[in-house]
Protein backbone atom coordinates (compact mmCIF):
# COMPACT_ATOMS: atom_id res chain seq x y z
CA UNK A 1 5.16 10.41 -7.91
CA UNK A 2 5.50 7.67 -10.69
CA UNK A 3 7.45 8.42 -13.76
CA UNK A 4 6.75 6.91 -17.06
CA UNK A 5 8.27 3.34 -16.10
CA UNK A 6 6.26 2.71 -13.27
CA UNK A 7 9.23 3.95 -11.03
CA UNK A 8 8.45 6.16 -7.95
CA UNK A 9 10.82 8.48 -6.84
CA UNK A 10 10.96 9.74 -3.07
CA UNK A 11 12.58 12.47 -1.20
CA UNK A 12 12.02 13.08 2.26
CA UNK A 13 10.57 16.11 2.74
CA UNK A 14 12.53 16.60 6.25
CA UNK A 15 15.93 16.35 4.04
CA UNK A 16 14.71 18.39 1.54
CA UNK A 17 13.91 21.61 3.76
CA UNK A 18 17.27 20.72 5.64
CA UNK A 19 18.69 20.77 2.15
CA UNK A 20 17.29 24.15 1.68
CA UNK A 21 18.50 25.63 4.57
CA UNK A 22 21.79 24.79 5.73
CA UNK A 23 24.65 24.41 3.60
CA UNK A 24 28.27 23.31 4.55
CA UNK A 25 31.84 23.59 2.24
CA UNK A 26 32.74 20.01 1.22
CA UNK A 27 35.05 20.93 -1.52
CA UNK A 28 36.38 24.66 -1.76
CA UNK A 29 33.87 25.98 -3.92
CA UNK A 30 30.94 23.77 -3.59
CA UNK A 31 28.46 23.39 -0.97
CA UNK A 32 26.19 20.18 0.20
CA UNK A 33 23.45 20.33 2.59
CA UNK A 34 24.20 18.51 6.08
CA UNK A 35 21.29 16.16 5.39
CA UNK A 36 21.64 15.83 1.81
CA UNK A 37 18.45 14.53 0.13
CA UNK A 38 18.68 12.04 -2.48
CA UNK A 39 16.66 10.49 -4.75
CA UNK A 40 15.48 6.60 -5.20
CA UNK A 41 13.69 4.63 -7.56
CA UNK A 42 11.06 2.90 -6.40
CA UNK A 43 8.36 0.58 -8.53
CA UNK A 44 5.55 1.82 -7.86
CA UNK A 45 3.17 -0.72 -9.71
CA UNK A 46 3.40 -4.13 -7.39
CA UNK A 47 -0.33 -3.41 -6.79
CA UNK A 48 -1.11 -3.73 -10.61
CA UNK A 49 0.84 -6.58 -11.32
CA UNK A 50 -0.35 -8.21 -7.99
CA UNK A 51 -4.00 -7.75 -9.79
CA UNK A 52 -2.84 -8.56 -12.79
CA UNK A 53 -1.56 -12.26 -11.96
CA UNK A 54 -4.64 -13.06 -10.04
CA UNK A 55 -6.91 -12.48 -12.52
CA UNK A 56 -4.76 -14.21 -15.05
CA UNK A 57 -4.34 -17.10 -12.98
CA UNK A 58 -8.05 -17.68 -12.75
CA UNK A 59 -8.96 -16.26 -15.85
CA UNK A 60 -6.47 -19.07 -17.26
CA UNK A 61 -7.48 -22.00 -15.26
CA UNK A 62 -11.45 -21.83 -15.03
CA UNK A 63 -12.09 -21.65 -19.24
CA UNK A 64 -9.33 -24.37 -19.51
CA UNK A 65 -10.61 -26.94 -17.25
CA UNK A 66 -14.39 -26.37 -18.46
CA UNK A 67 -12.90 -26.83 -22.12
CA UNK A 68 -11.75 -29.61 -21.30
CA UNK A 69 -13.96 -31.05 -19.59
CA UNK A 70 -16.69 -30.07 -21.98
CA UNK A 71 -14.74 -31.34 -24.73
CA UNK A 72 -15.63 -34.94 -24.40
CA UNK A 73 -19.09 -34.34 -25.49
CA UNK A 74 -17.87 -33.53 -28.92
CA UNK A 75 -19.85 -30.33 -30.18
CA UNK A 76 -17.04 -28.35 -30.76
CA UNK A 77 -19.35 -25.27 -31.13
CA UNK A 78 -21.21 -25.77 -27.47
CA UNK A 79 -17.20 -26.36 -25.96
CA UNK A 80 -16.37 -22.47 -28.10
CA UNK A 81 -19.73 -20.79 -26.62
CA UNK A 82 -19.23 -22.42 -23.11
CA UNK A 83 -15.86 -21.46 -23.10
CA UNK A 84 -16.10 -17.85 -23.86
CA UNK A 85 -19.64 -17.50 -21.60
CA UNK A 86 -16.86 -18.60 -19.21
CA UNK A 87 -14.39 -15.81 -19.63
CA UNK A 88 -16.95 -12.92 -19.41
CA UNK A 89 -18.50 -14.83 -16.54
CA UNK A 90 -15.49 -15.47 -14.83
CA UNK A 91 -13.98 -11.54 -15.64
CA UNK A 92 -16.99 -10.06 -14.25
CA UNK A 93 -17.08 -12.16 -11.15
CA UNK A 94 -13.05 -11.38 -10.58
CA UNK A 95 -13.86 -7.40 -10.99
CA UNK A 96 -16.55 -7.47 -8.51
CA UNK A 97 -14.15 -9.51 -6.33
CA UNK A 98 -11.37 -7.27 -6.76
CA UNK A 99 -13.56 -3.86 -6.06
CA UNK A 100 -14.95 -5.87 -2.99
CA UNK A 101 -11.39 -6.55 -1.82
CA UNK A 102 -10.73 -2.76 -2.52
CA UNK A 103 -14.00 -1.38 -0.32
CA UNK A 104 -12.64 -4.06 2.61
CA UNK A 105 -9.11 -2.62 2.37
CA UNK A 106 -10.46 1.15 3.06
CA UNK A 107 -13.36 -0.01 5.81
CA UNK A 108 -10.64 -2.25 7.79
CA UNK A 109 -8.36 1.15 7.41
CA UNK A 110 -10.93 3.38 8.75
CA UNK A 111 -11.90 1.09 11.70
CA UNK A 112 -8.61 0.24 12.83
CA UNK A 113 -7.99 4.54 12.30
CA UNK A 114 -11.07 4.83 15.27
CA UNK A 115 -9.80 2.76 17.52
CA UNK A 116 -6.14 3.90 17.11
CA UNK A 117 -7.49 7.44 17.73
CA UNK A 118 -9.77 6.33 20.34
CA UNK A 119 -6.84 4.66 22.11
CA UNK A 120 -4.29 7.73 21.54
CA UNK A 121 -7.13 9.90 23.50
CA UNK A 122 -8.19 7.41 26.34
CA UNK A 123 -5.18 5.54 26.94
CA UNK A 124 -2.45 7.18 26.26
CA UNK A 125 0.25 6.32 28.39
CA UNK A 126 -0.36 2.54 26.43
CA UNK A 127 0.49 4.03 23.38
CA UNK A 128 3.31 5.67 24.41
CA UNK A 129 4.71 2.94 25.52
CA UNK A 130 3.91 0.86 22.40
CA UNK A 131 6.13 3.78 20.93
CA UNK A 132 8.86 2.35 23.05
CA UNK A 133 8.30 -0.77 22.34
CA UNK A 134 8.43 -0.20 18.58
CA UNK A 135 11.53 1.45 18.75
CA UNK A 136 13.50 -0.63 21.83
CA UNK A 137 15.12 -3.54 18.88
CA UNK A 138 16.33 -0.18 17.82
CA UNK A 139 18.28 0.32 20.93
CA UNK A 140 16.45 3.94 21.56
CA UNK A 141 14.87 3.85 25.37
CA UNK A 142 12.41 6.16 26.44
CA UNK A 143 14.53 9.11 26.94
CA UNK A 144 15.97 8.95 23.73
CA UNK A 145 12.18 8.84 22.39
CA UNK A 146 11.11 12.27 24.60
CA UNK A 147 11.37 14.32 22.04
CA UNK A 148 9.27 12.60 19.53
CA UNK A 149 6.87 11.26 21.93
CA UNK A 150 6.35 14.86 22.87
CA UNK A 151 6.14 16.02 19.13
CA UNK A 152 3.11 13.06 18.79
CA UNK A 153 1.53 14.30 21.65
CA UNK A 154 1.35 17.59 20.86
CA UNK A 155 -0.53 16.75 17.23
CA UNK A 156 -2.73 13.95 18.02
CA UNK A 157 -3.55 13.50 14.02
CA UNK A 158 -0.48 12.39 13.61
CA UNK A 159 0.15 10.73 16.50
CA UNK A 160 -2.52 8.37 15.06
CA UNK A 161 -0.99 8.09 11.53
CA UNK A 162 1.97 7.26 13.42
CA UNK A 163 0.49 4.19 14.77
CA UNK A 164 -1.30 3.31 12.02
CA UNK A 165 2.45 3.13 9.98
CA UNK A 166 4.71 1.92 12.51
CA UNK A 167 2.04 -0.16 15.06
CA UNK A 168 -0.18 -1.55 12.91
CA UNK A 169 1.68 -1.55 8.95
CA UNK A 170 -1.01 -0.12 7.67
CA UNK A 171 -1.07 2.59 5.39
CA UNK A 172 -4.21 4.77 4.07
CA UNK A 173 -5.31 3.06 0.38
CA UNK A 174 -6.52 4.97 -1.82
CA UNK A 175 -10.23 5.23 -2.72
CA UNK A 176 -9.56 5.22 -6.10
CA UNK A 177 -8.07 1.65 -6.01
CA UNK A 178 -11.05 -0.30 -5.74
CA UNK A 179 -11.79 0.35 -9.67
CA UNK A 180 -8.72 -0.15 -10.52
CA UNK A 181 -8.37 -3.54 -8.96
CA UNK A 182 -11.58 -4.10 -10.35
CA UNK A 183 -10.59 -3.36 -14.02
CA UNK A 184 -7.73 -4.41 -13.45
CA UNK A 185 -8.39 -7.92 -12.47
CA UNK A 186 -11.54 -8.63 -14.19
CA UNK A 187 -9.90 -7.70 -17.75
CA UNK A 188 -6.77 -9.98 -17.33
């Protein structure tokens, strides 16, 4: 969850019910949990800013070089109205960029989420062993992985998330996003 500043804060939930659990004596008369939890700032607004400099860059760039290129015909009136046609031009063509950017995002998500499930329930000896391979720079064979690939097996919803994350570096965007990106790019 993002604070005020844009910062996001995360605790894994794991460590946190670990936390709650089990607690050892580090110093006579205080306890700590054998996985303490801690917390870490994160900024949690690279998406906005992202949006932000494209649609300044353009929405810099374009009414400049018209300007200028319109200002040689010296009607300093037609070179103001051109200009500023320009910007609302140019900022709604940005937002509907940005919102189509958003709505490709999501559909490339949900595609690649079908065939990831479709592979985890046809093939999935492959998948297991793209587990392994995900995990082998790690130094973790496929005995050491047993236990999880067992875990995945056994809840083949997140099995797929799982591959999603750590196979494919994707991660679920939010619906909401498209407007934003949209707004957000076609009023900078």
């Amino acid at each position: 969850m993002a604070d005020k500043s844009g910062f996001v804060s995360s605790e894994h939930p794991v460590a946190s019910a670990a936390a709650a659990t089990t607690a050892i004596d580090v110093i006579p008369g205080e306890t700590a949990s054998v996985c303490d939890s801690h917390l870490e700032a994160h900024f949690g607004g690279a998406e906005i800013v992202r949006d932000m400099v494209v649609g300044l860059s353009d929405g810099l760039t374009v009414p400049f070089a018209l300007t200028a290129g319109l200002a040689s015909l010296g009607n300093s009136r037609f070179v103001v109205l051109a200009g500023m046609a320009e910007i609302v031009a140019g900022a709604i063509s940005m937002g509907l960029g940005g919102y189509l950017a958003g709505r490709s995002e999501i559909e490339h998500y949900d595609s690649e989420y079908a065939r990831e499930e479709k592979e985890v329930r046809d093939v999935p000896h492959r998948e297991e062993q793209e587990i392994c391979e995900i995990f082998e720079p790690y130094g973790l064979d496929r005995d050491a992985l047993e236990p999880l690939l067992n875990g995945l097996k056994a809840n083949p919803t997140q099995w797929v998330e799982f591959m999603m994350r750590y196979e494919l570096n994707l991660e679920k965007p939010d619906a909401s996003r498209t407007w934003i990106s949209a707004l957000t790019i076609g009023g900078s």
